[in-house]
Each structure stands twice: as structure tokens, then as C-alpha cells.
C-alpha atoms as a PDB file:
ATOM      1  CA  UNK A   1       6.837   7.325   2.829  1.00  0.00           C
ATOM      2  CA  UNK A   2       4.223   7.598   0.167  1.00  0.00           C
ATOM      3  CA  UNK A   3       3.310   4.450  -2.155  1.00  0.00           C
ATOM      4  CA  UNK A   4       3.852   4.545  -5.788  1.00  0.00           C
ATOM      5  CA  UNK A   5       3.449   3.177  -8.845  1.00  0.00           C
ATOM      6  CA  UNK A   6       5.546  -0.111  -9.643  1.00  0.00           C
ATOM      7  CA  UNK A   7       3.719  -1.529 -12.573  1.00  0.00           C
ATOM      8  CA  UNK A   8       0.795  -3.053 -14.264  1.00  0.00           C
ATOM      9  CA  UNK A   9       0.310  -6.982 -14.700  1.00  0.00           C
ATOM     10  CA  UNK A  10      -0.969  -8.296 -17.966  1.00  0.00           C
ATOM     11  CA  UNK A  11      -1.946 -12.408 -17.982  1.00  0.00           C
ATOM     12  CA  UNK A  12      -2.036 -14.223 -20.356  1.00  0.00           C
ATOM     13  CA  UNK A  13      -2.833 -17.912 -21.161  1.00  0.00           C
ATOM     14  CA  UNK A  14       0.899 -18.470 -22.639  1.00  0.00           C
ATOM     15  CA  UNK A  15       4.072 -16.104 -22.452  1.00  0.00           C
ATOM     16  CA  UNK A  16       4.015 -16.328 -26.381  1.00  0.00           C
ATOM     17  CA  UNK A  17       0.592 -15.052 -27.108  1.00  0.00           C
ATOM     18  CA  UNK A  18       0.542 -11.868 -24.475  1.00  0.00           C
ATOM     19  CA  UNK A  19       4.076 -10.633 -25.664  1.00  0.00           C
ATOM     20  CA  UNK A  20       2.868 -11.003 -29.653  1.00  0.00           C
ATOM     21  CA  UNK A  21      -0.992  -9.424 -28.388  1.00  0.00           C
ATOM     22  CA  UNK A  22       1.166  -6.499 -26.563  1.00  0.00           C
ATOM     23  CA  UNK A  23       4.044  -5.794 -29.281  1.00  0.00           C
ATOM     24  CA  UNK A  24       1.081  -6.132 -31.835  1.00  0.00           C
ATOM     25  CA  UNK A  25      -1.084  -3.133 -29.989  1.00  0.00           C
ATOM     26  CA  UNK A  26       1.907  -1.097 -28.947  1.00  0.00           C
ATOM     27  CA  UNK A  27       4.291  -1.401 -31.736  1.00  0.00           C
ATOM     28  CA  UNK A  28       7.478  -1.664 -29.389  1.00  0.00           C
ATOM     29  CA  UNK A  29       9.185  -4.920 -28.530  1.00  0.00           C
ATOM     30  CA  UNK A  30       9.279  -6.423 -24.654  1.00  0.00           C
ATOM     31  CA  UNK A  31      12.361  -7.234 -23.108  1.00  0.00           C
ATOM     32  CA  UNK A  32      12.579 -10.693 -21.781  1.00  0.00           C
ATOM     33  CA  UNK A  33      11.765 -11.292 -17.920  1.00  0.00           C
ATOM     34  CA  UNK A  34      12.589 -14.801 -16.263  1.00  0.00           C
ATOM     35  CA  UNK A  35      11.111 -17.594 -14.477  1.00  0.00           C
ATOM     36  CA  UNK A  36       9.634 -17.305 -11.215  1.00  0.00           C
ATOM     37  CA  UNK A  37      10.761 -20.536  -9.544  1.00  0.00           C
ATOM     38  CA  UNK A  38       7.765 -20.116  -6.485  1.00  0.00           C
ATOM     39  CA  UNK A  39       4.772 -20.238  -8.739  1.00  0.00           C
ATOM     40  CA  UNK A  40       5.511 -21.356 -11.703  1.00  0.00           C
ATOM     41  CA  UNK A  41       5.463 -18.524 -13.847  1.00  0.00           C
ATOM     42  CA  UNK A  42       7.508 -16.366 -16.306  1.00  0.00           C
ATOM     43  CA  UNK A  43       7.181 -13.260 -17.953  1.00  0.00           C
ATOM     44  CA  UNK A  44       8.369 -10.271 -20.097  1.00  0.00           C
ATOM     45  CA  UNK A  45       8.780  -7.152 -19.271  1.00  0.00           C
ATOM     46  CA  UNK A  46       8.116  -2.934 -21.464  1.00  0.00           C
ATOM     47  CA  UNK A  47       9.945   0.084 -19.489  1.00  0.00           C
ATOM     48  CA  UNK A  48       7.002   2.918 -18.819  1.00  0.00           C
ATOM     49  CA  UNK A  49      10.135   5.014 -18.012  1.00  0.00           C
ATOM     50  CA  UNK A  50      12.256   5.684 -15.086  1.00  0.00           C
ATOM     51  CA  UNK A  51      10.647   4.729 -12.462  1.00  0.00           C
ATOM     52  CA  UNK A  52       7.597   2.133 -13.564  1.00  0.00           C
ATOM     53  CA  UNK A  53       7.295  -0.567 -16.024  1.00  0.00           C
ATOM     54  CA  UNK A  54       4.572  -3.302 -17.452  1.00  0.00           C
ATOM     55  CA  UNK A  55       4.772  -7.395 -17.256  1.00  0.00           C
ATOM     56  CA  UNK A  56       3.001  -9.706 -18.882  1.00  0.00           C
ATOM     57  CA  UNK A  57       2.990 -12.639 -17.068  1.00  0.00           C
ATOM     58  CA  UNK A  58       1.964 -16.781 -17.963  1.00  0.00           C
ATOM     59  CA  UNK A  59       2.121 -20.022 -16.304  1.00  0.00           C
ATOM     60  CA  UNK A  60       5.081 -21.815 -17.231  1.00  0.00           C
ATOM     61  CA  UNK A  61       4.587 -25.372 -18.848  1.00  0.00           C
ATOM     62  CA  UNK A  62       7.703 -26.632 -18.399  1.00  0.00           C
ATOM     63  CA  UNK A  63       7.556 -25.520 -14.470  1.00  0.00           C
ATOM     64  CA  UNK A  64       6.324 -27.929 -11.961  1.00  0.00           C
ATOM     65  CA  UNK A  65       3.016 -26.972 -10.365  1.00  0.00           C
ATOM     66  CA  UNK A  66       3.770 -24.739  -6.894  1.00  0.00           C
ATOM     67  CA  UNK A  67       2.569 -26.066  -3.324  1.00  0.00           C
ATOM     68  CA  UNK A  68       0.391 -23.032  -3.201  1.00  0.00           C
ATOM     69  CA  UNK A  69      -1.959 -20.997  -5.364  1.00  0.00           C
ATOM     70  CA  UNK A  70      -0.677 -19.105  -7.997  1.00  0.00           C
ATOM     71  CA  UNK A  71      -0.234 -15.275  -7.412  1.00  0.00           C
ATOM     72  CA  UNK A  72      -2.914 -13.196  -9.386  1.00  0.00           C
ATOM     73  CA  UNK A  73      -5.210 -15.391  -9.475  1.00  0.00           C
ATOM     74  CA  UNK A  74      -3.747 -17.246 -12.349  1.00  0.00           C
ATOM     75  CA  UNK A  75      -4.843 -20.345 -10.559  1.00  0.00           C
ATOM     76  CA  UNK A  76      -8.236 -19.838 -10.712  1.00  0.00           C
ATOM     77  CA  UNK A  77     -11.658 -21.027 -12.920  1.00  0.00           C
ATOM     78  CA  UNK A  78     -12.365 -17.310 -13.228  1.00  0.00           C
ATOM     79  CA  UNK A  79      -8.905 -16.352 -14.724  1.00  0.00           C
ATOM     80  CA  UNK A  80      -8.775 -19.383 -17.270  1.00  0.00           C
ATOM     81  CA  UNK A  81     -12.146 -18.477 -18.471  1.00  0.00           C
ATOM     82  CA  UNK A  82     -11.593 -14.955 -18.986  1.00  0.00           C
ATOM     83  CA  UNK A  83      -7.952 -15.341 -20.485  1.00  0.00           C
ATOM     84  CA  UNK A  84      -9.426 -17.504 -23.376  1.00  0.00           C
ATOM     85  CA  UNK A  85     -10.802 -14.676 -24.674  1.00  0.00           C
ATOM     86  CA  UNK A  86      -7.276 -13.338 -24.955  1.00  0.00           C
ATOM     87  CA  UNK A  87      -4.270 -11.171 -22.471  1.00  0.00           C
ATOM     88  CA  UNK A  88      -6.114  -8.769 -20.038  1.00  0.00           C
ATOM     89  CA  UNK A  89      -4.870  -5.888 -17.865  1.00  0.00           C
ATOM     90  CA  UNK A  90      -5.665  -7.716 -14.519  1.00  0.00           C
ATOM     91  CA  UNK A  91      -3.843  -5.606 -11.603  1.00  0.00           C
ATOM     92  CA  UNK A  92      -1.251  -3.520 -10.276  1.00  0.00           C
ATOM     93  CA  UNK A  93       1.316  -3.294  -8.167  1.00  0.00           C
ATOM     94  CA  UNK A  94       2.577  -0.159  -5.614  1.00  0.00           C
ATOM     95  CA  UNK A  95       6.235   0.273  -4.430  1.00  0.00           C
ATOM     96  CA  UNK A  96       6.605   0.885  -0.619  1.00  0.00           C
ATOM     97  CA  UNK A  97       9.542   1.758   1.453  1.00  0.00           C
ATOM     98  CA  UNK A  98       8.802  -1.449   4.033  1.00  0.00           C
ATOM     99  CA  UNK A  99       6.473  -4.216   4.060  1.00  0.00           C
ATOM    100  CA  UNK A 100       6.145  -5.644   7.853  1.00  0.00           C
ATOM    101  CA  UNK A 101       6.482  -9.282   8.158  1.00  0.00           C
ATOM    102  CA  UNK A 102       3.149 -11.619   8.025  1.00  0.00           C
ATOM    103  CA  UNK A 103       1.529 -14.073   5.968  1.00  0.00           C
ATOM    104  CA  UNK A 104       0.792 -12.500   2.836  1.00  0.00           C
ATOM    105  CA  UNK A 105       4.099 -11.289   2.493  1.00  0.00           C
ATOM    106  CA  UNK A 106       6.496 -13.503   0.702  1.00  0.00           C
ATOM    107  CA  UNK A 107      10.484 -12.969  -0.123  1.00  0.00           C
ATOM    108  CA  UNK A 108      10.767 -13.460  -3.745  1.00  0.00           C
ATOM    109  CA  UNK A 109      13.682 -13.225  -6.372  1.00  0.00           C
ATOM    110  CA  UNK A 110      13.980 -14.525 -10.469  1.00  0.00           C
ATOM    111  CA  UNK A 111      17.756 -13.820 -11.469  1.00  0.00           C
ATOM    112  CA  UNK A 112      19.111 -10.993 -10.088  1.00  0.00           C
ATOM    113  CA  UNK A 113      16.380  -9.344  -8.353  1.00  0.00           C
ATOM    114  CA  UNK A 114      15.270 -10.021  -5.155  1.00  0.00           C
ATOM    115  CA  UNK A 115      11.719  -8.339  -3.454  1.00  0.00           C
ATOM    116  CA  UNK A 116       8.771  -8.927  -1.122  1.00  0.00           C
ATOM    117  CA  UNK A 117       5.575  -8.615  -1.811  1.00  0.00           C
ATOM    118  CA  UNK A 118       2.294  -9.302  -0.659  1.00  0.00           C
ATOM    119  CA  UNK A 119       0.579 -12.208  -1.554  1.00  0.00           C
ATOM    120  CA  UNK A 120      -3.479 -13.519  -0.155  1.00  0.00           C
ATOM    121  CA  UNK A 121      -2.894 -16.884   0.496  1.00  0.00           C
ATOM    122  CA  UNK A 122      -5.120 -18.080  -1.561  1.00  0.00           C
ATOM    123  CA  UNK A 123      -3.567 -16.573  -4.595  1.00  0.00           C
ATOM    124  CA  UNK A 124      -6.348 -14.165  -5.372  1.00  0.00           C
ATOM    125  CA  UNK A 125      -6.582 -10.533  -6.219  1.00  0.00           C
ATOM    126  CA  UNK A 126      -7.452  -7.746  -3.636  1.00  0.00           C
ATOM    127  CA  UNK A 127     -10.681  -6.377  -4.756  1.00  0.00           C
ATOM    128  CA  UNK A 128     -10.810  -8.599  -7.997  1.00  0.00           C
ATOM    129  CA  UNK A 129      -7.728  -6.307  -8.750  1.00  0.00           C
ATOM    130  CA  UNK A 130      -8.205  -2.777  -9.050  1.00  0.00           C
ATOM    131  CA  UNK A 131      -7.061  -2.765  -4.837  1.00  0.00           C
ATOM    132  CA  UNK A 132      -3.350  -2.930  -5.566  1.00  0.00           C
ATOM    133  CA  UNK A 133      -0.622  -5.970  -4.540  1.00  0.00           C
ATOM    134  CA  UNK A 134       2.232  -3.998  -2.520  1.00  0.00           C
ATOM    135  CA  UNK A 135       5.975  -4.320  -3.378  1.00  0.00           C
ATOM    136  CA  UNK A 136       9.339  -3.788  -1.670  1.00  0.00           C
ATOM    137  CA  UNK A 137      12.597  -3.843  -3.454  1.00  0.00           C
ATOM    138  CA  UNK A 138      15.570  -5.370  -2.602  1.00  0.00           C
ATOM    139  CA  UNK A 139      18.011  -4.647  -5.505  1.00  0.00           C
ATOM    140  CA  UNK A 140      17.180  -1.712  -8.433  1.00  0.00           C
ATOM    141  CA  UNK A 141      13.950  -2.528  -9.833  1.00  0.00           C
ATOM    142  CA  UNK A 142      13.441  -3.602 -13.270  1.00  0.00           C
ATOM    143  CA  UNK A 143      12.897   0.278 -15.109  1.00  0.00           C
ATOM    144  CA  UNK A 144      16.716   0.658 -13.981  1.00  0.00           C
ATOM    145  CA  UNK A 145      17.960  -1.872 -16.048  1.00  0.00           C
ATOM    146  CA  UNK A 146      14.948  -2.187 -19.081  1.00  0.00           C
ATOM    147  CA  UNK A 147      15.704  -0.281 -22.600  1.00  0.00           C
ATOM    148  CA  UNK A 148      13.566   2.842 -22.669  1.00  0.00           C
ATOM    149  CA  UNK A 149      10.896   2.521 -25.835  1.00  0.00           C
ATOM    150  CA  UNK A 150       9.615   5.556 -25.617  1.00  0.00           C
ATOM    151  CA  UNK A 151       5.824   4.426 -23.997  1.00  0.00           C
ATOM    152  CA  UNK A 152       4.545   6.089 -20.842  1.00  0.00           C
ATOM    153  CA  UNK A 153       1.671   5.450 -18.942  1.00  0.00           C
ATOM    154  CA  UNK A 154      -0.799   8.185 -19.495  1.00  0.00           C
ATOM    155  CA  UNK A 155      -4.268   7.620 -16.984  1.00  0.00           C
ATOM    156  CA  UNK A 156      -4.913   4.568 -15.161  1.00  0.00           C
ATOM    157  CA  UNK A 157      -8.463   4.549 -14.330  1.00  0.00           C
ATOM    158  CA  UNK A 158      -9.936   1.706 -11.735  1.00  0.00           C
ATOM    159  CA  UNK A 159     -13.767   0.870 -11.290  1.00  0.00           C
ATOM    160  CA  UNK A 160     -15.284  -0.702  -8.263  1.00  0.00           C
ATOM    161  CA  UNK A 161     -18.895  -1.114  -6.583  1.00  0.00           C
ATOM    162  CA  UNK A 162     -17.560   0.249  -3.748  1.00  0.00           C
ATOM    163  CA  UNK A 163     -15.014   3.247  -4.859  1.00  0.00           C
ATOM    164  CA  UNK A 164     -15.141   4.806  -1.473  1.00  0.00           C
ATOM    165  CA  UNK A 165     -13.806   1.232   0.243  1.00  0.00           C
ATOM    166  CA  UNK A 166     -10.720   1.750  -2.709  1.00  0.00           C
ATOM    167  CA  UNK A 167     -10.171   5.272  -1.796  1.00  0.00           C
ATOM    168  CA  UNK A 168      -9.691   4.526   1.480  1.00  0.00           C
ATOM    169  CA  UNK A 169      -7.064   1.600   0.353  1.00  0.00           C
ATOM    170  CA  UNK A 170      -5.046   3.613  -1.161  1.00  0.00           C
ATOM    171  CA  UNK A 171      -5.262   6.691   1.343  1.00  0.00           C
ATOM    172  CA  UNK A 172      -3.981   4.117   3.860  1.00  0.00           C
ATOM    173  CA  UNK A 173      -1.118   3.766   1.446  1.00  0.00           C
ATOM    174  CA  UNK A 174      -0.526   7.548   1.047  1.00  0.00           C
ATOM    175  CA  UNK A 175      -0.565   6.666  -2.804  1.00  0.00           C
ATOM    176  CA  UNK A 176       1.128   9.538  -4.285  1.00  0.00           C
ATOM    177  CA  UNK A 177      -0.182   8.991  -8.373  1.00  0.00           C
ATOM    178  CA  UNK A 178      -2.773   9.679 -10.869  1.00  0.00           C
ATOM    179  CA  UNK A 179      -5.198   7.512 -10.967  1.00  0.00           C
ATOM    180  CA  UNK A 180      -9.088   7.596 -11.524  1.00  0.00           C
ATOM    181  CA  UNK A 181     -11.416   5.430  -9.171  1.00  0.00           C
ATOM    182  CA  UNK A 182     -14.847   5.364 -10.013  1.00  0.00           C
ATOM    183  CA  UNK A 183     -17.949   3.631  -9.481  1.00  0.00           C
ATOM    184  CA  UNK A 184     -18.855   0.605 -11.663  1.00  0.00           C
ATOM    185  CA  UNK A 185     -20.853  -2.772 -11.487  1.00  0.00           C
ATOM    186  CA  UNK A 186     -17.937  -4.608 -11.066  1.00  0.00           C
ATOM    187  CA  UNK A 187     -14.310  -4.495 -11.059  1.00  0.00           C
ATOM    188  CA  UNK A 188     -13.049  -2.793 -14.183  1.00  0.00           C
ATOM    189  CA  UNK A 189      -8.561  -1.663 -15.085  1.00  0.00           C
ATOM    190  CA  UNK A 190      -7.813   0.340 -17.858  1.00  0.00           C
ATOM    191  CA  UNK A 191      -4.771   1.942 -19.080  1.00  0.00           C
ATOM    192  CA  UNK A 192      -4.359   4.696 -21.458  1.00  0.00           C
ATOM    193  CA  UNK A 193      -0.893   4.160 -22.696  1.00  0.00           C
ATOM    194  CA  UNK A 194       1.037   6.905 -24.991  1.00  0.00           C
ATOM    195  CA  UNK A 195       3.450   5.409 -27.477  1.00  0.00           C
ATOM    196  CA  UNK A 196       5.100   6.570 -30.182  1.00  0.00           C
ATOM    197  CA  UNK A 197       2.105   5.543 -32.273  1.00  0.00           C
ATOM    198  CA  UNK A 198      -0.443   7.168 -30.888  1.00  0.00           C
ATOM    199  CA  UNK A 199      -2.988   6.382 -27.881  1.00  0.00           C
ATOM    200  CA  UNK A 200      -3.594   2.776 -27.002  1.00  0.00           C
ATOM    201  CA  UNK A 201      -6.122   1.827 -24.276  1.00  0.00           C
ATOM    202  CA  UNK A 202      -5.331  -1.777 -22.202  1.00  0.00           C
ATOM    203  CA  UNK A 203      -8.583  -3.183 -20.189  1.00  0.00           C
ATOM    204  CA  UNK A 204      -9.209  -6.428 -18.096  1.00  0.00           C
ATOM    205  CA  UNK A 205     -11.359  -7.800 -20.888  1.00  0.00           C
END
């Protein structure tokens, strides 16, 4: 079965400042996610219609600190310093029909969704993040159940010093989507997003 899009992952350095920097740029309102009891985190959640969506996702303060490394790199010098210039589009995600058992795959749920997905060990992204994490579902996934505002994901375009090495990623995957790879100094995610204001462009910086 081919791999598809699941959604984009937007950090930010607190749950409160990505949702205002996102409502603020889209002009729609997120729905509210949950906690993620494994790694400390929470998040909130934009349909991109029926079958994809957008988080933004934030350490939680008032979570104690996980016995591992935060997923997407959230954990890391690198991410602190580059979220304190504000939220960044920092990976995404691929739905798959199985995920075979193994070490970077973890069985995860936050309220009534449960999922696997895979996970380095050491909490970091695959290819700085334009390689994508891969998920599994469990129970519906979120763009069954989150209000539709109208915003769709128009081009997703992914650089990368080595494109071929991506291309080959996501052939393995038999990624059935649109996106762009192309060949750049160093990792670079951006998303053109239509809304119902007009074009709005989301990048990792």
C-alpha cells in the first residue's frame, strides 16, 4: 500500500505562542489537541481536509520530563536555538498501512486515539526533517473528527544536500503525493498553504 500524507509538525517554544503565530498567519482558529503523556508534550491541531491535517506541537511545563529524548528533536540545543526565533515548520509525517515491530517504533495514544509511529531513539529528525517520521493508525485519525476551516495544503516543497538519497526514501515508501524535493545547502520545509485569505507560505525558519 502506498504512503501518504498524514500531516505537518509545527514547534514551538510554548503551545500558546505557535497557536497565536499560526491563527495570526492563517486567519482560522486551531482546534485543541491533548497531552502526550510519553514525552511530555501537547499540542493543537488545523484540519487540511479529509484526509490530512497540521499540529503544532510544545513541551509541556506542567509535564514531568520523559525517560527518553523528546520526539522531533524538541530535546535538542539545535531546536531551542532555532525556536527562539519563533514556531517553525520542522517535519512531516506519512500514513502507512503497517509499521513492523522494532526499536524506533513506539505504541502511542493522547485521549482517544491510539497509533504507532516511528521514533530514532535519540529523539532526532530523519534527515534534519525533510525525510519523513512514518505513522500507523489505530482508531480514525484526527481530520475525521477536526472542524473543516476551509485551508488546504497547496505544494510542500523539501530541500536536501542530497535530494537523490530523499527520493529514494520516499520511493521505498511508494509515497503517493505532491511534493517537490530539491537540492539545497541544507535541510529546508516549506508549505504553501491556501486559505480563505489568500496564499500563506510556512518554512523551518
Amino acid at each position: 500500500m502506498p504512503a501518504t500524507l498524514d500531516h505537518l509538525v509545527i514547534a514551538a517554544h510554548t503551545l500558546q505562542e505557535g497557536r497565536a503565530w499560526l491563527e495570526g498567519r492563517l486567519g482560522v482558529s486551531l482546534q485543541g489537541g491533548g497531552k502526550h503523556d510519553n514525552f511530555g508534550t501537547h499540542n493543537a491541531l488545523l484540519s487540511l481536509g479529509p484526509d490530512c491535517y497540521l499540529e503544532v506541537i510544545a513541551i509541556d511545563p506542567d509535564a514531568p520530563a520523559p525517560g527518553r529524548p523528546r520526539w522531533f528533536g524538541l530535546d535538542t540545543p539545535g531546536m531551542h536555538e532555532r525556536l527562539k526565533d519563533g514556531p517553525a515548520l520542522i517535519h512531516w509525517v506519512v500514513a502507512v498501512e503497517r509499521l513492523e515491530p522494532g526499536p524506533e517504533v513506539l505504541e502511542l495514544s493522547r485521549g482517544e486515539n491510539r497509533w504507532a509511529l516511528t521514533v530514532p531513539e535519540n529523539g532526532e529528525l530523519p534527515m534534519h526533517g525533510v525525510a519523513p517520521s512514518r505513522i500507523q493508525w489505530h482508531t480514525p485519525p484526527p481530520p475525521t473528527r477536526l472542524t473543516d476551516v476551509g485551508v488546504r495544503l497547496g505544494r510542500l516543497r523539501l530541500g536536501t544536500p542530497t535530494p537523490d538519497t530523499l527520493r529514494a526514501v520516499l520511493d521505498d515508501l511508494n509515497f503517493m503525493g505532491e511534493v517537490e524535493v530539491y537540492e539545497a545547502p541544507q535541510a529546508e520545509l516549506r508549505a504553501v498553504l491556501e486559505t480563505p485569505h489568500g496564499l500563506v507560505t510556512l518554512a523551518d525558519w
